[in-house]
PDB file of N, CA and C in Angstrom:
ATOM      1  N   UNK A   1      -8.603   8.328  14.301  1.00  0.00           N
ATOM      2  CA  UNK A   1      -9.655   7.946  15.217  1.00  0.00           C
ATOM      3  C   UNK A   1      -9.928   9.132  16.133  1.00  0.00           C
ATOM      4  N   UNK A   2     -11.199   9.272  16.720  1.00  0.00           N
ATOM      5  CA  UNK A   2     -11.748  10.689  17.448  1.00  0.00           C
ATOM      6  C   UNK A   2     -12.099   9.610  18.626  1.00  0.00           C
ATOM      7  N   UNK A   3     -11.550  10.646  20.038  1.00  0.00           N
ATOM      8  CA  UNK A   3     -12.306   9.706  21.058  1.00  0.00           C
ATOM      9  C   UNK A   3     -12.492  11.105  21.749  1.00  0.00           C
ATOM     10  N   UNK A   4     -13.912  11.301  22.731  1.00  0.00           N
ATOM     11  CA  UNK A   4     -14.401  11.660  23.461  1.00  0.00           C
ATOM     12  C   UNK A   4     -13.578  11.626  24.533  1.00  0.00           C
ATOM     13  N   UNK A   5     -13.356  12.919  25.424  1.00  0.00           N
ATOM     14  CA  UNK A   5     -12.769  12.862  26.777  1.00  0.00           C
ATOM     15  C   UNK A   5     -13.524  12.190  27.558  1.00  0.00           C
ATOM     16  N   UNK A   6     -13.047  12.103  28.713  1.00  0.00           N
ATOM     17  CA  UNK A   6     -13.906  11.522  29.883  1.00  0.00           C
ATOM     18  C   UNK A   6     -15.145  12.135  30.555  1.00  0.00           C
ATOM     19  N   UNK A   7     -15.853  11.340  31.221  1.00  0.00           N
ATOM     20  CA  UNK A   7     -17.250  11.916  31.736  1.00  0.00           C
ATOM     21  C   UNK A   7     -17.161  13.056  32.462  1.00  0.00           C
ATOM     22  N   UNK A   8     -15.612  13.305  33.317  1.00  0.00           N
ATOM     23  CA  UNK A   8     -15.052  14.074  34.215  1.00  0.00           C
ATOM     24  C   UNK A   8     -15.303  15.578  33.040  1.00  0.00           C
ATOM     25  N   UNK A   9     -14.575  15.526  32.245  1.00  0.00           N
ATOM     26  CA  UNK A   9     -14.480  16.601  31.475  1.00  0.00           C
ATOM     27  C   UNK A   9     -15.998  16.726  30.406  1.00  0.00           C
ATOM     28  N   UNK A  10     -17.391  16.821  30.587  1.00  0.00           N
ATOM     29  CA  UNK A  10     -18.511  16.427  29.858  1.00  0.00           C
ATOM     30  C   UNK A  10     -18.630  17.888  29.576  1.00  0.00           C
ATOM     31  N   UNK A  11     -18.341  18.568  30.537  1.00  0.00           N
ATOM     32  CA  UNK A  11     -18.949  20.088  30.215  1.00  0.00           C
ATOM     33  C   UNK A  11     -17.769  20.532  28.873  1.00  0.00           C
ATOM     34  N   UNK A  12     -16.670  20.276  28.783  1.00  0.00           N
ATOM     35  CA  UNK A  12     -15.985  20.650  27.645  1.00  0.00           C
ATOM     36  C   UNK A  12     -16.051  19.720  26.264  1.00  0.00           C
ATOM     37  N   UNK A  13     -16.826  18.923  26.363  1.00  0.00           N
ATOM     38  CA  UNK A  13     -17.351  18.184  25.190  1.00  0.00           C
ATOM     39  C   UNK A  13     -18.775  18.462  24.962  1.00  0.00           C
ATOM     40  N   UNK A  14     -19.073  19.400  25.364  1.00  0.00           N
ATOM     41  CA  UNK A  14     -20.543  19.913  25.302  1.00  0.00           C
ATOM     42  C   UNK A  14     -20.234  20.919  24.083  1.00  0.00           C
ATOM     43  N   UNK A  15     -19.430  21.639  24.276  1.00  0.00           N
ATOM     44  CA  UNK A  15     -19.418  22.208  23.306  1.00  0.00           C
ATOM     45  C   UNK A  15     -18.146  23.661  23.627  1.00  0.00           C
ATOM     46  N   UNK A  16     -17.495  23.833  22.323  1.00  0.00           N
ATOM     47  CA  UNK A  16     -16.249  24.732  22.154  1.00  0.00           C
ATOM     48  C   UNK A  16     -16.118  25.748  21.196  1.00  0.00           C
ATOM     49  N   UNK A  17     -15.385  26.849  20.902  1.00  0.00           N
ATOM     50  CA  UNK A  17     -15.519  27.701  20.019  1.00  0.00           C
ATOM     51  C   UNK A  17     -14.239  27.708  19.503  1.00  0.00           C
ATOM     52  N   UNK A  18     -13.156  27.454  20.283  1.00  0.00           N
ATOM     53  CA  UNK A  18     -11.900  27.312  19.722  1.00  0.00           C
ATOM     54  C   UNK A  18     -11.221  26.111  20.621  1.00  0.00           C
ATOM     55  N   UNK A  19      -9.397  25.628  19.730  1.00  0.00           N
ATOM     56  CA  UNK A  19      -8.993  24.792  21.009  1.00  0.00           C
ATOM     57  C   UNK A  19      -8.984  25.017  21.950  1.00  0.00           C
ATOM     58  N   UNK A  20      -8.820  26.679  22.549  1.00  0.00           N
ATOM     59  CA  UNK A  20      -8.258  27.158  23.572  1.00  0.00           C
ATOM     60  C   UNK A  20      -9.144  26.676  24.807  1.00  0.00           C
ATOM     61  N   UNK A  21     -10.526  26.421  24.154  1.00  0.00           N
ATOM     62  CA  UNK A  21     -11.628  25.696  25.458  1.00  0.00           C
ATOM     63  C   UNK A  21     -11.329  24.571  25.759  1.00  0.00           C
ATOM     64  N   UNK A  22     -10.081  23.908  25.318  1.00  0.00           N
ATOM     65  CA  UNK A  22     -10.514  22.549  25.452  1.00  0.00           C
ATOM     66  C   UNK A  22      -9.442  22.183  26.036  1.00  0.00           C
ATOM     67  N   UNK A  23      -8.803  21.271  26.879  1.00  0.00           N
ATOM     68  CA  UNK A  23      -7.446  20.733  27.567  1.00  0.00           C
ATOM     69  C   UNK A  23      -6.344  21.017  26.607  1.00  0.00           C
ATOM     70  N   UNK A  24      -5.239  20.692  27.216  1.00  0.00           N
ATOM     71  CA  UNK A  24      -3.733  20.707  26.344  1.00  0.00           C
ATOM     72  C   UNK A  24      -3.967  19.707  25.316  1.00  0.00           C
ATOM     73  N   UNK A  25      -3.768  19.475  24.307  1.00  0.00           N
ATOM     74  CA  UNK A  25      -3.683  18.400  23.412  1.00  0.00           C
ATOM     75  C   UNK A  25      -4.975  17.960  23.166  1.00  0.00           C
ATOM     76  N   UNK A  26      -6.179  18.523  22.975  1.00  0.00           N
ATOM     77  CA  UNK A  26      -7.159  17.942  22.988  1.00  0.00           C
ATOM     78  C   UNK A  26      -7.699  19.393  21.856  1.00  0.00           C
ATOM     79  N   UNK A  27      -8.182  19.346  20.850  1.00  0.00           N
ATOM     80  CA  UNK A  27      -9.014  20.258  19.925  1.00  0.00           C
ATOM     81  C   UNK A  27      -9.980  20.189  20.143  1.00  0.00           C
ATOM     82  N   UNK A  28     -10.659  21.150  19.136  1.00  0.00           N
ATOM     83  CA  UNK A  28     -11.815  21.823  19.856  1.00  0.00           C
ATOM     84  C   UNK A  28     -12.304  21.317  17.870  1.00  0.00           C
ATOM     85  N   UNK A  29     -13.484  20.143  17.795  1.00  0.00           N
ATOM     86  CA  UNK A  29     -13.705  19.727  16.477  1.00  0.00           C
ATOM     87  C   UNK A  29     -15.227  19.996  15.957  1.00  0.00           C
ATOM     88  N   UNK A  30     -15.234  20.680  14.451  1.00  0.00           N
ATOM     89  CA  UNK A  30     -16.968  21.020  14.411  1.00  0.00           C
ATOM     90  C   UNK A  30     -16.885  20.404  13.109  1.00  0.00           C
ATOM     91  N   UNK A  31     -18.704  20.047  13.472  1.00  0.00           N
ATOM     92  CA  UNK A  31     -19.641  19.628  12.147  1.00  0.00           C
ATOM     93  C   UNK A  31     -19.972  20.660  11.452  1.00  0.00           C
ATOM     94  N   UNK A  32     -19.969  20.539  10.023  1.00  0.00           N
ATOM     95  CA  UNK A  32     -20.765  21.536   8.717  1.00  0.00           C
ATOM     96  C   UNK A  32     -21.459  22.072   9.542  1.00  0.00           C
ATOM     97  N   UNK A  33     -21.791  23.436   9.581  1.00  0.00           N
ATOM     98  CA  UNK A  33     -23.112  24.573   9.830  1.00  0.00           C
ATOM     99  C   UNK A  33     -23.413  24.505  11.327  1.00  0.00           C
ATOM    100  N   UNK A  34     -22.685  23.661  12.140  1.00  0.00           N
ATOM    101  CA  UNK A  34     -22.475  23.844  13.471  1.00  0.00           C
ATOM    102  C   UNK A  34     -21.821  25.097  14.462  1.00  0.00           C
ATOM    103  N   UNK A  35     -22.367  25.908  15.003  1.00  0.00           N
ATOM    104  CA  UNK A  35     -22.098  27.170  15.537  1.00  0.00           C
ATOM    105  C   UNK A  35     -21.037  26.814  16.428  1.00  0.00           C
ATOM    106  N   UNK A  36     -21.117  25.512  17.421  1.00  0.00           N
ATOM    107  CA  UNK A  36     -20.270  24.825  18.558  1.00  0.00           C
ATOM    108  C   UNK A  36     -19.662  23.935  18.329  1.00  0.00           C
ATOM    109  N   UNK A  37     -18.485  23.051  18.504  1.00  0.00           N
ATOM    110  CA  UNK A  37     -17.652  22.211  18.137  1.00  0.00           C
ATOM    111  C   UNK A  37     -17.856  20.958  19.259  1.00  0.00           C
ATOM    112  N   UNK A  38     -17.075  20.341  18.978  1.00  0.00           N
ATOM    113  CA  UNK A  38     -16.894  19.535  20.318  1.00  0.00           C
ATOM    114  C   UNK A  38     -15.334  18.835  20.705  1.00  0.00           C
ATOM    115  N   UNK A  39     -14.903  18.873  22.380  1.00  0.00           N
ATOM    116  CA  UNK A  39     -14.058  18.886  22.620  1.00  0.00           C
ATOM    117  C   UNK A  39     -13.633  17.431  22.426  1.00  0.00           C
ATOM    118  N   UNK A  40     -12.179  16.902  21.430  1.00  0.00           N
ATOM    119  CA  UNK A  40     -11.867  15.462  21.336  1.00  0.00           C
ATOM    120  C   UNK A  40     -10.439  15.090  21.026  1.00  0.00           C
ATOM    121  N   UNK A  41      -9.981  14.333  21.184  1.00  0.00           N
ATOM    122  CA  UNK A  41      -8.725  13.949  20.636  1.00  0.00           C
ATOM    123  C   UNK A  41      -8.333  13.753  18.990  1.00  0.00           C
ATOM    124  N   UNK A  42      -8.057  13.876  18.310  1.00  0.00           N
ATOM    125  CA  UNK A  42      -7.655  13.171  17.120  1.00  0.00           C
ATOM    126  C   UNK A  42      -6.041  12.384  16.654  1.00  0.00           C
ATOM    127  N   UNK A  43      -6.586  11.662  15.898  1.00  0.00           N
ATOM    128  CA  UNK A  43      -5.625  11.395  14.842  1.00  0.00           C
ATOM    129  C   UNK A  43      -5.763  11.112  13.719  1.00  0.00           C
ATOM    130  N   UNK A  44      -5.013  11.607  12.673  1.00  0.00           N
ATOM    131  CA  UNK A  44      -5.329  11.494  11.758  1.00  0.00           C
ATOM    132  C   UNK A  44      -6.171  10.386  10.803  1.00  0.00           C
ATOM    133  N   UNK A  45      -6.656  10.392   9.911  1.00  0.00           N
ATOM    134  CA  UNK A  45      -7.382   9.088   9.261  1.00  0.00           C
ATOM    135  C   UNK A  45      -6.470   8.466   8.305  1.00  0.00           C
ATOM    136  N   UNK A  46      -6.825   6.905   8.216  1.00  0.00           N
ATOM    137  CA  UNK A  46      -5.928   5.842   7.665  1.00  0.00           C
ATOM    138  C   UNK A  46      -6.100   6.636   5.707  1.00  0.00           C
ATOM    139  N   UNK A  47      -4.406   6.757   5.423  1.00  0.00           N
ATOM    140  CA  UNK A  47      -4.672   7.136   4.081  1.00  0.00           C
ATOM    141  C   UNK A  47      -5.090   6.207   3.386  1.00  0.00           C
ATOM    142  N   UNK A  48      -5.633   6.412   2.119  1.00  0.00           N
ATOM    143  CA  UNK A  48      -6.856   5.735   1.229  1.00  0.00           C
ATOM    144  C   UNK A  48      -5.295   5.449   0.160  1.00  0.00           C
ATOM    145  N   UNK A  49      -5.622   4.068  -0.011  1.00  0.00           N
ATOM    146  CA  UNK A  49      -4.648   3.176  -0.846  1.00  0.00           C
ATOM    147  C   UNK A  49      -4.819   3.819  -2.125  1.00  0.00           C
ATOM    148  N   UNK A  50      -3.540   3.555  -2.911  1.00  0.00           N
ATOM    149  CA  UNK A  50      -3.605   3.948  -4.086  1.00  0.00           C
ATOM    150  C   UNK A  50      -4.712   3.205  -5.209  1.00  0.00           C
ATOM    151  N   UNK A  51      -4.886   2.101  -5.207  1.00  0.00           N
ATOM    152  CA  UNK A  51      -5.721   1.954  -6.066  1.00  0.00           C
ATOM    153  C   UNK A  51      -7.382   2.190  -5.911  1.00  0.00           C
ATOM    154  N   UNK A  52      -7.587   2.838  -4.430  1.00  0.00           N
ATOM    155  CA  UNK A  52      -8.804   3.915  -4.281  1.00  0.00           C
ATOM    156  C   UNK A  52      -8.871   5.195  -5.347  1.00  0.00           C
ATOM    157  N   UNK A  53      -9.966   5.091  -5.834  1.00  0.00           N
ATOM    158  CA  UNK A  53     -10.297   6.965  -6.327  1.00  0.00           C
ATOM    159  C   UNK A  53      -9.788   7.031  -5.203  1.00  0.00           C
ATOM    160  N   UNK A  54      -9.047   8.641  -5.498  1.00  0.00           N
ATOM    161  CA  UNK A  54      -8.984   9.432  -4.628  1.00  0.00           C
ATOM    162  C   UNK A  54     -10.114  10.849  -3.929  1.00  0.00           C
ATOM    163  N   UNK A  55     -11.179  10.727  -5.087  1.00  0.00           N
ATOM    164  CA  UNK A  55     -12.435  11.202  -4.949  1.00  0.00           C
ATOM    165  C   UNK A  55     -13.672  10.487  -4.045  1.00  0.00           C
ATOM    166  N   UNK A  56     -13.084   9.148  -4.046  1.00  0.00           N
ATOM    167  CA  UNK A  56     -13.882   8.238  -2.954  1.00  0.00           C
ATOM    168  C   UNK A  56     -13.122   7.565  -1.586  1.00  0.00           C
ATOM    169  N   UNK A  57     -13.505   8.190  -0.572  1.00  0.00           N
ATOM    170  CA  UNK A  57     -13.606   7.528   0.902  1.00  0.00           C
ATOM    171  C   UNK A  57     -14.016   6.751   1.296  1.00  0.00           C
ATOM    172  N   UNK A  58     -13.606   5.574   1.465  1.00  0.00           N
ATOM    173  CA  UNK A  58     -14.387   4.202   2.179  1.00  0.00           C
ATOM    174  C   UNK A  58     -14.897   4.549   3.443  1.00  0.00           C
ATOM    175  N   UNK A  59     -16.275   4.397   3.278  1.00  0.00           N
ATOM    176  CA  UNK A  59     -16.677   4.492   4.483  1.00  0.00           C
ATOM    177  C   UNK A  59     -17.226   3.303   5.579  1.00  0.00           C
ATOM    178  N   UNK A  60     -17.515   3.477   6.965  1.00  0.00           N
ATOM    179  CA  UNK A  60     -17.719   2.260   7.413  1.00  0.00           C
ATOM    180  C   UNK A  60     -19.258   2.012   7.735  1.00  0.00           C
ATOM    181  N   UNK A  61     -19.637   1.144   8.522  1.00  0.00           N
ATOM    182  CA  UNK A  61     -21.059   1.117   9.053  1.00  0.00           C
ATOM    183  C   UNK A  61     -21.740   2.556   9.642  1.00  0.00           C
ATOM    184  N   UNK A  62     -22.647   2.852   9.378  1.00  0.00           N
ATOM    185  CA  UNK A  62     -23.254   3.941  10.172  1.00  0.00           C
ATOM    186  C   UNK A  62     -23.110   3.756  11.430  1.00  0.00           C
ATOM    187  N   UNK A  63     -22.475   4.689  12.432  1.00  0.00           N
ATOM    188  CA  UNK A  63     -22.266   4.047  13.629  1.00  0.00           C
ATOM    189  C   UNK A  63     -21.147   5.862  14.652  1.00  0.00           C
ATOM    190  N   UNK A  64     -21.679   5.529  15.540  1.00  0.00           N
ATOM    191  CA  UNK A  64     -20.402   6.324  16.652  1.00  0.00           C
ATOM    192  C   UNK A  64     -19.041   6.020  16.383  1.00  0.00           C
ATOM    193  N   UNK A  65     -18.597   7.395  15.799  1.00  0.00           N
ATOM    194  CA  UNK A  65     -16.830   7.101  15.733  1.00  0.00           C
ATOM    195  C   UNK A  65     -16.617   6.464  14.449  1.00  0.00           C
ATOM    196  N   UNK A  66     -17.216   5.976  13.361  1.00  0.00           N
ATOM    197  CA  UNK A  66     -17.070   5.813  12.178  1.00  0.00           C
ATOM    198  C   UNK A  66     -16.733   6.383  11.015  1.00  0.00           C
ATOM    199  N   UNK A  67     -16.158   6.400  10.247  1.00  0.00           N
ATOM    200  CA  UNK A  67     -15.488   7.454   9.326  1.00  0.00           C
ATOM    201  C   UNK A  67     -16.513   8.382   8.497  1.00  0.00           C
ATOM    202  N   UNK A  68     -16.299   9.395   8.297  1.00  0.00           N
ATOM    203  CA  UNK A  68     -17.612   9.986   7.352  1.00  0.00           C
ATOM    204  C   UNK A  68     -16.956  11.241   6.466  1.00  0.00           C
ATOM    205  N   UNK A  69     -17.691  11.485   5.522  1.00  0.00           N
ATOM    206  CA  UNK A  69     -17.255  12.434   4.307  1.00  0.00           C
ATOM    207  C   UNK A  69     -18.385  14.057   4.903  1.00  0.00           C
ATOM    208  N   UNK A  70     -19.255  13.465   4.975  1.00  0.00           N
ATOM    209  CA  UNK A  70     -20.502  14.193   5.130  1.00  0.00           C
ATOM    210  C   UNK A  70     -21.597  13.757   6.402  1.00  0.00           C
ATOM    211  N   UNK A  71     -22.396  15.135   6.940  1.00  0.00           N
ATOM    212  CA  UNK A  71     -22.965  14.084   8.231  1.00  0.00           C
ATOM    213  C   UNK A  71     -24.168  13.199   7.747  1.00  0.00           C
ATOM    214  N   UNK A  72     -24.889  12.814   6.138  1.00  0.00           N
ATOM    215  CA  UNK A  72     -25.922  12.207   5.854  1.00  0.00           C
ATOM    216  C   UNK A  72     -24.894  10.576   5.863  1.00  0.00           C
ATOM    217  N   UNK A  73     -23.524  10.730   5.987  1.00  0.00           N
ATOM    218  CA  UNK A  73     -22.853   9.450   6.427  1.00  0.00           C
ATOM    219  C   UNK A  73     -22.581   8.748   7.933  1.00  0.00           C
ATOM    220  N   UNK A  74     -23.275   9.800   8.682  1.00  0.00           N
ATOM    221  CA  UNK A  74     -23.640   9.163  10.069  1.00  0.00           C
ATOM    222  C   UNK A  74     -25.330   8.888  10.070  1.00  0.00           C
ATOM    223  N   UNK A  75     -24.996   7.831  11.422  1.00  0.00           N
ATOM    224  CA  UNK A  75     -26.711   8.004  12.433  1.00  0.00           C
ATOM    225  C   UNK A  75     -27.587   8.666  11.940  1.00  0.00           C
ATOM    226  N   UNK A  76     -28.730   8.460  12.235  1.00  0.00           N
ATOM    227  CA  UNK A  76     -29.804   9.709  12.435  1.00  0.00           C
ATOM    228  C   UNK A  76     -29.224  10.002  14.050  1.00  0.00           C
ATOM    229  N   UNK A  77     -28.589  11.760  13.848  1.00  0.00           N
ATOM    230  CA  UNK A  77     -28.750  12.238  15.546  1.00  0.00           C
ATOM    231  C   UNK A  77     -27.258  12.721  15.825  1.00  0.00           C
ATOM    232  N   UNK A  78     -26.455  12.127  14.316  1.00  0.00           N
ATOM    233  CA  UNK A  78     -25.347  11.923  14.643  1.00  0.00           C
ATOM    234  C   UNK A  78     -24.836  13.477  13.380  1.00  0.00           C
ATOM    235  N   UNK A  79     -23.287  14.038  13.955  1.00  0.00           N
ATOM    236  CA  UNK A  79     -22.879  14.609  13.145  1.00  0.00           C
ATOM    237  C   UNK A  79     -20.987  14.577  12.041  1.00  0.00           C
ATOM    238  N   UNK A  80     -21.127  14.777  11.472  1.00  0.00           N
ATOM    239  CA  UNK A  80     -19.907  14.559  10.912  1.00  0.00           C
ATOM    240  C   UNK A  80     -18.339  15.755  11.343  1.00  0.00           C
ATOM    241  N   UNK A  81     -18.211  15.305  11.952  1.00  0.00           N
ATOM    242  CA  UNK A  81     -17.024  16.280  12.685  1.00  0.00           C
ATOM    243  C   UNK A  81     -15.447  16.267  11.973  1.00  0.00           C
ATOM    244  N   UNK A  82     -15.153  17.146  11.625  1.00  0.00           N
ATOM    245  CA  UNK A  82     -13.590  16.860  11.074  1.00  0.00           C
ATOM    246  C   UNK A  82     -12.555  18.041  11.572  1.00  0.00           C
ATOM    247  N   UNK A  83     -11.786  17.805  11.218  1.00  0.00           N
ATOM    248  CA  UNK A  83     -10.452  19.017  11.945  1.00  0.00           C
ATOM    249  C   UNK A  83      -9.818  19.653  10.406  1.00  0.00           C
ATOM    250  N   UNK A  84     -10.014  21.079  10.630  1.00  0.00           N
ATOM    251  CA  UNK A  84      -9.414  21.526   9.416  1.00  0.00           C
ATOM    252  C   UNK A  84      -9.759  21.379   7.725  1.00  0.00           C
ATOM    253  N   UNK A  85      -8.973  21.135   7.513  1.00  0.00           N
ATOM    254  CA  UNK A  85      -9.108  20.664   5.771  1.00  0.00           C
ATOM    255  C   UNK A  85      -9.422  19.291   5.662  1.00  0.00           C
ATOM    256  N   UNK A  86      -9.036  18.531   6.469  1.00  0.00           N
ATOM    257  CA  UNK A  86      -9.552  17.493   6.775  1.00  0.00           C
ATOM    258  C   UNK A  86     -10.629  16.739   5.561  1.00  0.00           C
ATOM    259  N   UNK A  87     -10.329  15.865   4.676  1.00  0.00           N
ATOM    260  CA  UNK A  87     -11.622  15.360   3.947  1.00  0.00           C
ATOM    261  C   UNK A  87     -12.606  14.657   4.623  1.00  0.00           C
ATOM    262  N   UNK A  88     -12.323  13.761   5.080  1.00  0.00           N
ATOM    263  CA  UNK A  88     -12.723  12.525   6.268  1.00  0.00           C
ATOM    264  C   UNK A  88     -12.929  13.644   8.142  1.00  0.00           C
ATOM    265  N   UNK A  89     -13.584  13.186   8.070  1.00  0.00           N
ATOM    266  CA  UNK A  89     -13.749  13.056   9.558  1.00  0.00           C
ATOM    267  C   UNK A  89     -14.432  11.883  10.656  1.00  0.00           C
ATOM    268  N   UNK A  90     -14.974  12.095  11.552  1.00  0.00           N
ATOM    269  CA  UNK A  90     -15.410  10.684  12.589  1.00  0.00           C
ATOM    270  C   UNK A  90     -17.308  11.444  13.053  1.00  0.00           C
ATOM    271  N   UNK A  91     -17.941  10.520  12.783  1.00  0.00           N
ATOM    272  CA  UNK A  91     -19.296  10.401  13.383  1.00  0.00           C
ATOM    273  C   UNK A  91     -19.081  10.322  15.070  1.00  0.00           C
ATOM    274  N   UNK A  92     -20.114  11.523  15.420  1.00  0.00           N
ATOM    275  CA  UNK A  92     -20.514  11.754  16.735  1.00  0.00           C
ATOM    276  C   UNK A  92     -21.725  12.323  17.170  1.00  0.00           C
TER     277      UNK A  92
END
């Protein structure tokens, strides 16, 4: 799950280039072809059961904070953010 810091901290969820912009324990997370990241918490995503392809990700409702492969799996407005190698990431 990805959660947004607080309103207090808005200017560092505006946008980041590395963790180092972002609080202790808090990464610095970017969308595909995104120049800026954004500052958030993570944890990892729920592993996909064995009798899932492992080529397919369940995904959830289009929505804020929803799981996504790709950002045409969020919102219109919204982007697909992940950490690393990460397959999955969270709509924001």
């Amino acid at each position: 799950m990805l959660m947004l810091l607080t309103a207090a901290d808005a200017a560092l969820a505006a946008g980041c280039r590395s963790d180092s912009d972002c609080n202790p324990g808090i990464l610095c997370l970017f969308a595909r072809d995104r120049s800026t990241g954004i500052c958030a918490s993570w944890e990892p995503p729920i592993q996909i059961v064995p009798e899932t392809d492992p080529a397919q990700v369940p995904l959830r409702e289009r929505s804020t904070g929803t799981r996504c492969q790709f950002s045409v799996d969020c919102a219109p407005g919204q982007f697909c953010y992940k950490r690393g190698s990460h397959s999955e990431g969270q709509c924001l």
